[in-house]
N, C-alpha and C. Protein backbone atom coordinates (compact mmCIF):
# COMPACT_ATOMS: atom_id res chain seq x y z
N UNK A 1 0.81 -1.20 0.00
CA UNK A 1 0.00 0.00 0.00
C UNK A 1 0.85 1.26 0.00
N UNK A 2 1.79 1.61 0.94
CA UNK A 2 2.62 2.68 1.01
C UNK A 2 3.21 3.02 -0.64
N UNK A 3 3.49 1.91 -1.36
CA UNK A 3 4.21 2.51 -2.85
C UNK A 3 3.04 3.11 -4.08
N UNK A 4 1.61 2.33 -3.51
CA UNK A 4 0.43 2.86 -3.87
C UNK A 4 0.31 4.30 -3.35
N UNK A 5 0.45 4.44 -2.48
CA UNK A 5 0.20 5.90 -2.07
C UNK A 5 1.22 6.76 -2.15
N UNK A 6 2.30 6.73 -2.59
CA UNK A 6 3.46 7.47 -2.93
C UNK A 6 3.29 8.01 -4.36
N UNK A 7 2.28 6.72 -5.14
CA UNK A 7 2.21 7.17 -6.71
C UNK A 7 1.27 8.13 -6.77
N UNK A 8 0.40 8.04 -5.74
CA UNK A 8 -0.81 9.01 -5.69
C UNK A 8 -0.15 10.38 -5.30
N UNK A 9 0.58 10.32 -4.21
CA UNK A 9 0.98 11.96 -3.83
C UNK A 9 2.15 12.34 -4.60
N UNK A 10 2.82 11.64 -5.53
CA UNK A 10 3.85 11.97 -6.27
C UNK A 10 2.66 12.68 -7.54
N UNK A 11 1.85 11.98 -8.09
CA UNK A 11 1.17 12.74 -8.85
C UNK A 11 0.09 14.01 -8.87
N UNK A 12 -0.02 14.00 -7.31
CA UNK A 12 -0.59 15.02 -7.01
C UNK A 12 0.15 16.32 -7.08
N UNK A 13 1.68 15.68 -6.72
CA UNK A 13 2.60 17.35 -6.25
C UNK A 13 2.70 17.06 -8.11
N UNK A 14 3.38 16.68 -8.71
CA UNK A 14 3.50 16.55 -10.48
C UNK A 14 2.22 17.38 -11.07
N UNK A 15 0.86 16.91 -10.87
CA UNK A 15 -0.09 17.55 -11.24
C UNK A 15 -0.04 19.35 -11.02
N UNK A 16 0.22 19.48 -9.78
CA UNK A 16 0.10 20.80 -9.02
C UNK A 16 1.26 21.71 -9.94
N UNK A 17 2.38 21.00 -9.96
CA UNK A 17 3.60 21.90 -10.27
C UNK A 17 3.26 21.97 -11.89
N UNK A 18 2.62 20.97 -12.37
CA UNK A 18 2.23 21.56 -13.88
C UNK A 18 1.10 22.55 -13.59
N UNK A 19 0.44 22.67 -13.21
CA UNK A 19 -0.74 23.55 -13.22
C UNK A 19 -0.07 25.11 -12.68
N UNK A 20 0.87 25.31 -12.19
CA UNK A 20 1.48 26.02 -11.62
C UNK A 20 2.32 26.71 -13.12
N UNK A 21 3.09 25.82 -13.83
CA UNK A 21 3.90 26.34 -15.08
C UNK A 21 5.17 26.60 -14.59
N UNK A 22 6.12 26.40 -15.66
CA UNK A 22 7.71 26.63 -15.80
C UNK A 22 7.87 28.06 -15.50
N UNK A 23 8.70 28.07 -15.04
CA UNK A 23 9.20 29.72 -15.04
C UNK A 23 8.00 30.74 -13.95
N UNK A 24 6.93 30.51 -13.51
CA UNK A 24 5.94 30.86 -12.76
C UNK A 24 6.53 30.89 -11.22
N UNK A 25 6.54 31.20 -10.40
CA UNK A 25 6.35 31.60 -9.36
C UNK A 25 4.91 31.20 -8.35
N UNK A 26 4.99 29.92 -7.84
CA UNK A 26 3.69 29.61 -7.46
C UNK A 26 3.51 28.78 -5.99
N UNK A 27 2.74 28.34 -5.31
CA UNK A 27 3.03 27.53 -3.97
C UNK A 27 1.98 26.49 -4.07
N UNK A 28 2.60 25.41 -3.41
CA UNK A 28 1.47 24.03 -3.12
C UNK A 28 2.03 24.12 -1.97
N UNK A 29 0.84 24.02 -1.50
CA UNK A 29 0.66 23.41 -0.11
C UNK A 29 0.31 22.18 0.48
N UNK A 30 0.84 21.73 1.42
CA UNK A 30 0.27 20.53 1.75
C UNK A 30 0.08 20.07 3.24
N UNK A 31 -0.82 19.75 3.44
CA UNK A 31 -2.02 19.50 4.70
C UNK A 31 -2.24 18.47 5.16
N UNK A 32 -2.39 18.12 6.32
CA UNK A 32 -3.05 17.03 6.78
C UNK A 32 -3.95 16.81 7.83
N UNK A 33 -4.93 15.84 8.27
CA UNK A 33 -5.84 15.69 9.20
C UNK A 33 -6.51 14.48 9.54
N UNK A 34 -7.48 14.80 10.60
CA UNK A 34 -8.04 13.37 10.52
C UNK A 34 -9.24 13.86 10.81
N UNK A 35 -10.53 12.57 10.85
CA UNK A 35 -11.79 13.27 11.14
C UNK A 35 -12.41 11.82 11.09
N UNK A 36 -13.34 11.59 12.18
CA UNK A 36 -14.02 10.68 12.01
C UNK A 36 -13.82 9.54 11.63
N UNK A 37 -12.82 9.03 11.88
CA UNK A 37 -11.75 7.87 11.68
C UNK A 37 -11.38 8.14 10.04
N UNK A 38 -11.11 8.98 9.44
CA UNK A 38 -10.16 8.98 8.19
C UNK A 38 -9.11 10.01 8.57
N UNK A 39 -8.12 9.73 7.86
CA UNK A 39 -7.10 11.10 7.37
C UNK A 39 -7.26 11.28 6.23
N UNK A 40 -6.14 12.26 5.74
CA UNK A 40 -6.35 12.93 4.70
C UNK A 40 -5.08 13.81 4.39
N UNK A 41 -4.57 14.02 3.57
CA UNK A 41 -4.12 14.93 2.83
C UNK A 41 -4.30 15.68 1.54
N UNK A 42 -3.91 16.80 1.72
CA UNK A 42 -4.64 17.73 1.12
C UNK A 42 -3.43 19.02 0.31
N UNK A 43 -3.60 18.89 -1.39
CA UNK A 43 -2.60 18.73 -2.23
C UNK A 43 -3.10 20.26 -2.39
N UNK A 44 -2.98 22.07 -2.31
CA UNK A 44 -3.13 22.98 -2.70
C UNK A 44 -2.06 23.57 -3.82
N UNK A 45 -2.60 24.10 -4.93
CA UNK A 45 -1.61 25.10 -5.77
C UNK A 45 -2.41 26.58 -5.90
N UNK A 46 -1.14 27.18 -6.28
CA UNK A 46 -1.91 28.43 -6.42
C UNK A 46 -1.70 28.69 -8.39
N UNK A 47 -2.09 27.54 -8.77
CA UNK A 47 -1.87 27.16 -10.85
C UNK A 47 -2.97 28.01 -11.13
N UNK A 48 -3.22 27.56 -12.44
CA UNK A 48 -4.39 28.59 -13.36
C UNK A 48 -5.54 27.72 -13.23
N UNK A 49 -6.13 26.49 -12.43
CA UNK A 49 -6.95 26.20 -11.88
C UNK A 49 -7.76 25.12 -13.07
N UNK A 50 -8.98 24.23 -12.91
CA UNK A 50 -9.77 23.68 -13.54
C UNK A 50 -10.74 23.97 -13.96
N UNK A 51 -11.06 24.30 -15.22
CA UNK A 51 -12.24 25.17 -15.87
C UNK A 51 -13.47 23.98 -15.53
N UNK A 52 -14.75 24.67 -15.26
CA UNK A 52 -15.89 23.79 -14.49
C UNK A 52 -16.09 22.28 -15.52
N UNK A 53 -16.44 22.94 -16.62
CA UNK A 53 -16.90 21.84 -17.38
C UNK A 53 -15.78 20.65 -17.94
N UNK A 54 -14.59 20.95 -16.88
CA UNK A 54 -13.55 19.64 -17.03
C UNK A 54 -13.67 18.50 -15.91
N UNK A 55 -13.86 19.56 -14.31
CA UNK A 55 -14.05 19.12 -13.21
C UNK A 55 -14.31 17.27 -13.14
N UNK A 56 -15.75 17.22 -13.82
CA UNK A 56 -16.37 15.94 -13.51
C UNK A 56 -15.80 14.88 -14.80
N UNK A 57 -14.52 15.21 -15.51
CA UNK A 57 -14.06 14.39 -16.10
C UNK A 57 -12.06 14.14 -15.44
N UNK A 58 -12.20 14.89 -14.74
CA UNK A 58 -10.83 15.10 -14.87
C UNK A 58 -10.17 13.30 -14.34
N UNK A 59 -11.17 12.96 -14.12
CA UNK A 59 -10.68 11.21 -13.43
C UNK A 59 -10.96 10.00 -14.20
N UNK A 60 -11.57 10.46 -15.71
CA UNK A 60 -12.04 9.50 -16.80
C UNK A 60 -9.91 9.45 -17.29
N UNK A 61 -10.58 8.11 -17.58
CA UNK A 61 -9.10 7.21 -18.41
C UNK A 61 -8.02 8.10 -19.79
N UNK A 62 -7.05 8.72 -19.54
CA UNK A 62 -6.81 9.48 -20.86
C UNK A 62 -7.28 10.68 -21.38
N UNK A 63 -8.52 11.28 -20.05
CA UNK A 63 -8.62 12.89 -20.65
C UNK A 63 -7.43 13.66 -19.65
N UNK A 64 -7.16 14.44 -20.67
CA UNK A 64 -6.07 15.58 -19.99
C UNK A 64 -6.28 16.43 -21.19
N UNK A 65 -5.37 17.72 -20.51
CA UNK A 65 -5.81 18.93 -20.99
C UNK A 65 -4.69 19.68 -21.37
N UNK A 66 -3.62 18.84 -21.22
CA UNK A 66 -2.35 19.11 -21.58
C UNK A 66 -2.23 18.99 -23.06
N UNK A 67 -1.28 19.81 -23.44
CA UNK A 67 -0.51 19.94 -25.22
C UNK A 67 -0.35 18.19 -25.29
N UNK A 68 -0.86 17.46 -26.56
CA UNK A 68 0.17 16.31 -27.07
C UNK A 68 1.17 16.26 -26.71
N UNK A 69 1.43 15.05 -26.22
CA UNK A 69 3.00 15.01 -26.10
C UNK A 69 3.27 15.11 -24.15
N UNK A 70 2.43 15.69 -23.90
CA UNK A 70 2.61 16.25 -22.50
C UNK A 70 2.27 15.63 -21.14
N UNK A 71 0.94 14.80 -21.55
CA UNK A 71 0.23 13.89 -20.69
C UNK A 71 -0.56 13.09 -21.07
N UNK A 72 -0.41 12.17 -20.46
CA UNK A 72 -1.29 10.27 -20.78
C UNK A 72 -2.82 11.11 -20.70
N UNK A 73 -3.33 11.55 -19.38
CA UNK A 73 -4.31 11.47 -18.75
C UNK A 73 -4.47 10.87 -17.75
N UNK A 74 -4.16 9.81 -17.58
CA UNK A 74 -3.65 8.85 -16.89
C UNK A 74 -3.81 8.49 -15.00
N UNK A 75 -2.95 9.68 -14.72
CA UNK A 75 -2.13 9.92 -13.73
C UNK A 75 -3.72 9.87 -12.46
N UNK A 76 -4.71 10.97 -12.53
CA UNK A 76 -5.47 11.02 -11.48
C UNK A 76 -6.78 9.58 -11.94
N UNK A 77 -6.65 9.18 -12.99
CA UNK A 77 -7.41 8.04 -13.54
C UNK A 77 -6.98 7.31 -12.50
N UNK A 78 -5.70 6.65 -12.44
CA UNK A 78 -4.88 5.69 -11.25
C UNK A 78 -5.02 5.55 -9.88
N UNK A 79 -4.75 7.16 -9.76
CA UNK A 79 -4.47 7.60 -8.24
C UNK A 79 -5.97 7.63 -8.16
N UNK A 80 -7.18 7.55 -8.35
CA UNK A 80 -8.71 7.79 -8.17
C UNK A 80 -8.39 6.27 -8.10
N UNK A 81 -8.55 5.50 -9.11
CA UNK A 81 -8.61 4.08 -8.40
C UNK A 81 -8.13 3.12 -7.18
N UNK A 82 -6.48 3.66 -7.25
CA UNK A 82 -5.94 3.65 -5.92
C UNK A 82 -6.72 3.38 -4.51
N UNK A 83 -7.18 4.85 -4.55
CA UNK A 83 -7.75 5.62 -3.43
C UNK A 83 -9.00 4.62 -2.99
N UNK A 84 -9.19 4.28 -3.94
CA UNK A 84 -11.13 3.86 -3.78
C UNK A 84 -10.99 2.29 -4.14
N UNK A 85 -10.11 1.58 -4.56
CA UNK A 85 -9.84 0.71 -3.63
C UNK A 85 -9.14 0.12 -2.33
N UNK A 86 -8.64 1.16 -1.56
CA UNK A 86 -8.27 1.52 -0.29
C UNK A 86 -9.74 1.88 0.80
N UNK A 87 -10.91 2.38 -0.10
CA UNK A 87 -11.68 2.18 0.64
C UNK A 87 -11.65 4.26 0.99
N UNK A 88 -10.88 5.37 0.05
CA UNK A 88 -10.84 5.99 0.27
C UNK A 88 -12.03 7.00 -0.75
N UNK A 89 -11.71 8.24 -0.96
CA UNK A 89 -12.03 9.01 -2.12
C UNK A 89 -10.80 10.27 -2.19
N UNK A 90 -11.11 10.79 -3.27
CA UNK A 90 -10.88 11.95 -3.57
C UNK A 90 -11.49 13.11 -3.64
N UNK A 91 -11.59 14.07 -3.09
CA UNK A 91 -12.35 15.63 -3.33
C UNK A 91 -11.21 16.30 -4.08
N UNK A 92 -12.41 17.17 -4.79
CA UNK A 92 -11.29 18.54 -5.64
C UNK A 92 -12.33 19.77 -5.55
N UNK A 93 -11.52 20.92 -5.45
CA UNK A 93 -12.24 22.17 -5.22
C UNK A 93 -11.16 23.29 -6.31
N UNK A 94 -11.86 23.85 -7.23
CA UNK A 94 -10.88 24.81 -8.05
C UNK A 94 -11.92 25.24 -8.63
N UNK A 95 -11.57 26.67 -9.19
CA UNK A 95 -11.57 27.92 -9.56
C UNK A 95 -10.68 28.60 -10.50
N UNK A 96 -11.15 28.49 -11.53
CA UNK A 96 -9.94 29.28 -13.25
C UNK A 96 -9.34 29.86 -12.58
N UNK A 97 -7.91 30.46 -12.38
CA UNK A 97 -7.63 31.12 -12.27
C UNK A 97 -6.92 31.29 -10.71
N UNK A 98 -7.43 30.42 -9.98
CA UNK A 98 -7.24 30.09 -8.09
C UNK A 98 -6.50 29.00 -8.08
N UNK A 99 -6.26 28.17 -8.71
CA UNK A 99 -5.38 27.37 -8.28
C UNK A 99 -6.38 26.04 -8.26
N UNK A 100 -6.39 24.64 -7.52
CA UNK A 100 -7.29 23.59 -7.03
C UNK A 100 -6.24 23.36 -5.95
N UNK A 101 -7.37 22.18 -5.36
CA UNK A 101 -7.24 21.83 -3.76
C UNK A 101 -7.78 20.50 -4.39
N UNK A 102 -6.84 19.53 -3.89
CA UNK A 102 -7.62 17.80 -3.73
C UNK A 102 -7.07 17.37 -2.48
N UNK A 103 -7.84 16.56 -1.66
CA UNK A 103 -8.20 16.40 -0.36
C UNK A 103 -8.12 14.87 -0.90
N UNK A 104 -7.13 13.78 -0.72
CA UNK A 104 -7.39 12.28 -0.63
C UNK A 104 -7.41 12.01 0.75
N UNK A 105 -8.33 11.45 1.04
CA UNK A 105 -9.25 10.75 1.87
C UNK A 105 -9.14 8.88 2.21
N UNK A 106 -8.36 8.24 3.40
CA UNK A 106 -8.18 7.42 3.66
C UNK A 106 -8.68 6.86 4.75
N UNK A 107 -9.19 6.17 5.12
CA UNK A 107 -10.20 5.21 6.55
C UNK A 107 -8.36 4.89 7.28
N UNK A 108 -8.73 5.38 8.64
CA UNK A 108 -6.97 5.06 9.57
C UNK A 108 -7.15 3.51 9.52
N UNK A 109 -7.89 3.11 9.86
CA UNK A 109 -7.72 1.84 9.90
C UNK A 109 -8.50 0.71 8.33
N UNK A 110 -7.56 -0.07 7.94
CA UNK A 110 -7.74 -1.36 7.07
C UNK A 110 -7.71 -2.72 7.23
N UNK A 111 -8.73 -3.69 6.92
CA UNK A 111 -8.72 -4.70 6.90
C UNK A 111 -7.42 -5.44 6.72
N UNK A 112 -7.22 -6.92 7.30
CA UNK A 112 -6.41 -7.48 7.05
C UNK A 112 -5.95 -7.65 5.58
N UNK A 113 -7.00 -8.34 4.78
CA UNK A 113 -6.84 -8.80 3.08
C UNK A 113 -6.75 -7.09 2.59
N UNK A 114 -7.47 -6.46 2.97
CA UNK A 114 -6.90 -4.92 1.77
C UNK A 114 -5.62 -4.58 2.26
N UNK A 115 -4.94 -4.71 3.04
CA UNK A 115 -3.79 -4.82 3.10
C UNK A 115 -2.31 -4.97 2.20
N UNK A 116 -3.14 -6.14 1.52
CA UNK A 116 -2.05 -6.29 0.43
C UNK A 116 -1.90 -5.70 -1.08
């Protein structure tokens, strides 16, 4: 599980620092908590953000919004499956122009068999 979840927050900070841009000047933040028996961490940039009508795709197989050449799509396709077979989810909150916020969401405690 731990190398599962390394691919997830490696692509979260990857995601962020593209959304952010080369040569830009920008901050991610990163958070953590617990609540009601989950934790969580919580991936902030201050990038050019997710235009609405991408939002509810951004976790389908191969859409990305990147130039050819630039991105599978891939990456939150994975890390969404990851998560949610861990028994977790993902939230996202963004605004053109504000940056996004994704919040992955994990139960502290796991079964023996999801374990592996």
């Amino acid at each position: 599980m731990a190398s599962q979840l390394n691919q997830v927050f490696m692509n979260m900070l990857i995601n962020a620092s593209h959304a952010i841009g080369d040569g830009n000047h920008g901050k991610i933040t990163i958070r953590t908590g617990t609540e009601n028996g989950m934790v969580w961490v919580e991936f902030s940039d201050t990038g050019k953000g997710i235009a609405p009508e991408n939002l509810n795709r951004i976790f389908d197989p191969f859409f990305t919004t990147k130039p050819v050449g630039k991105g599978t799509g891939l990456g939150l396709s994975l890390s969404f499956g990851i998560i949610e077979k861990h028994h977790g989810r993902i939230e996202v909150e963004s605004e053109v122009g504000n940056g996004a916020t994704f919040r992955v969401w994990l139960p502290v405690r796991q079964s023996r068999e999801e374990k592996t």
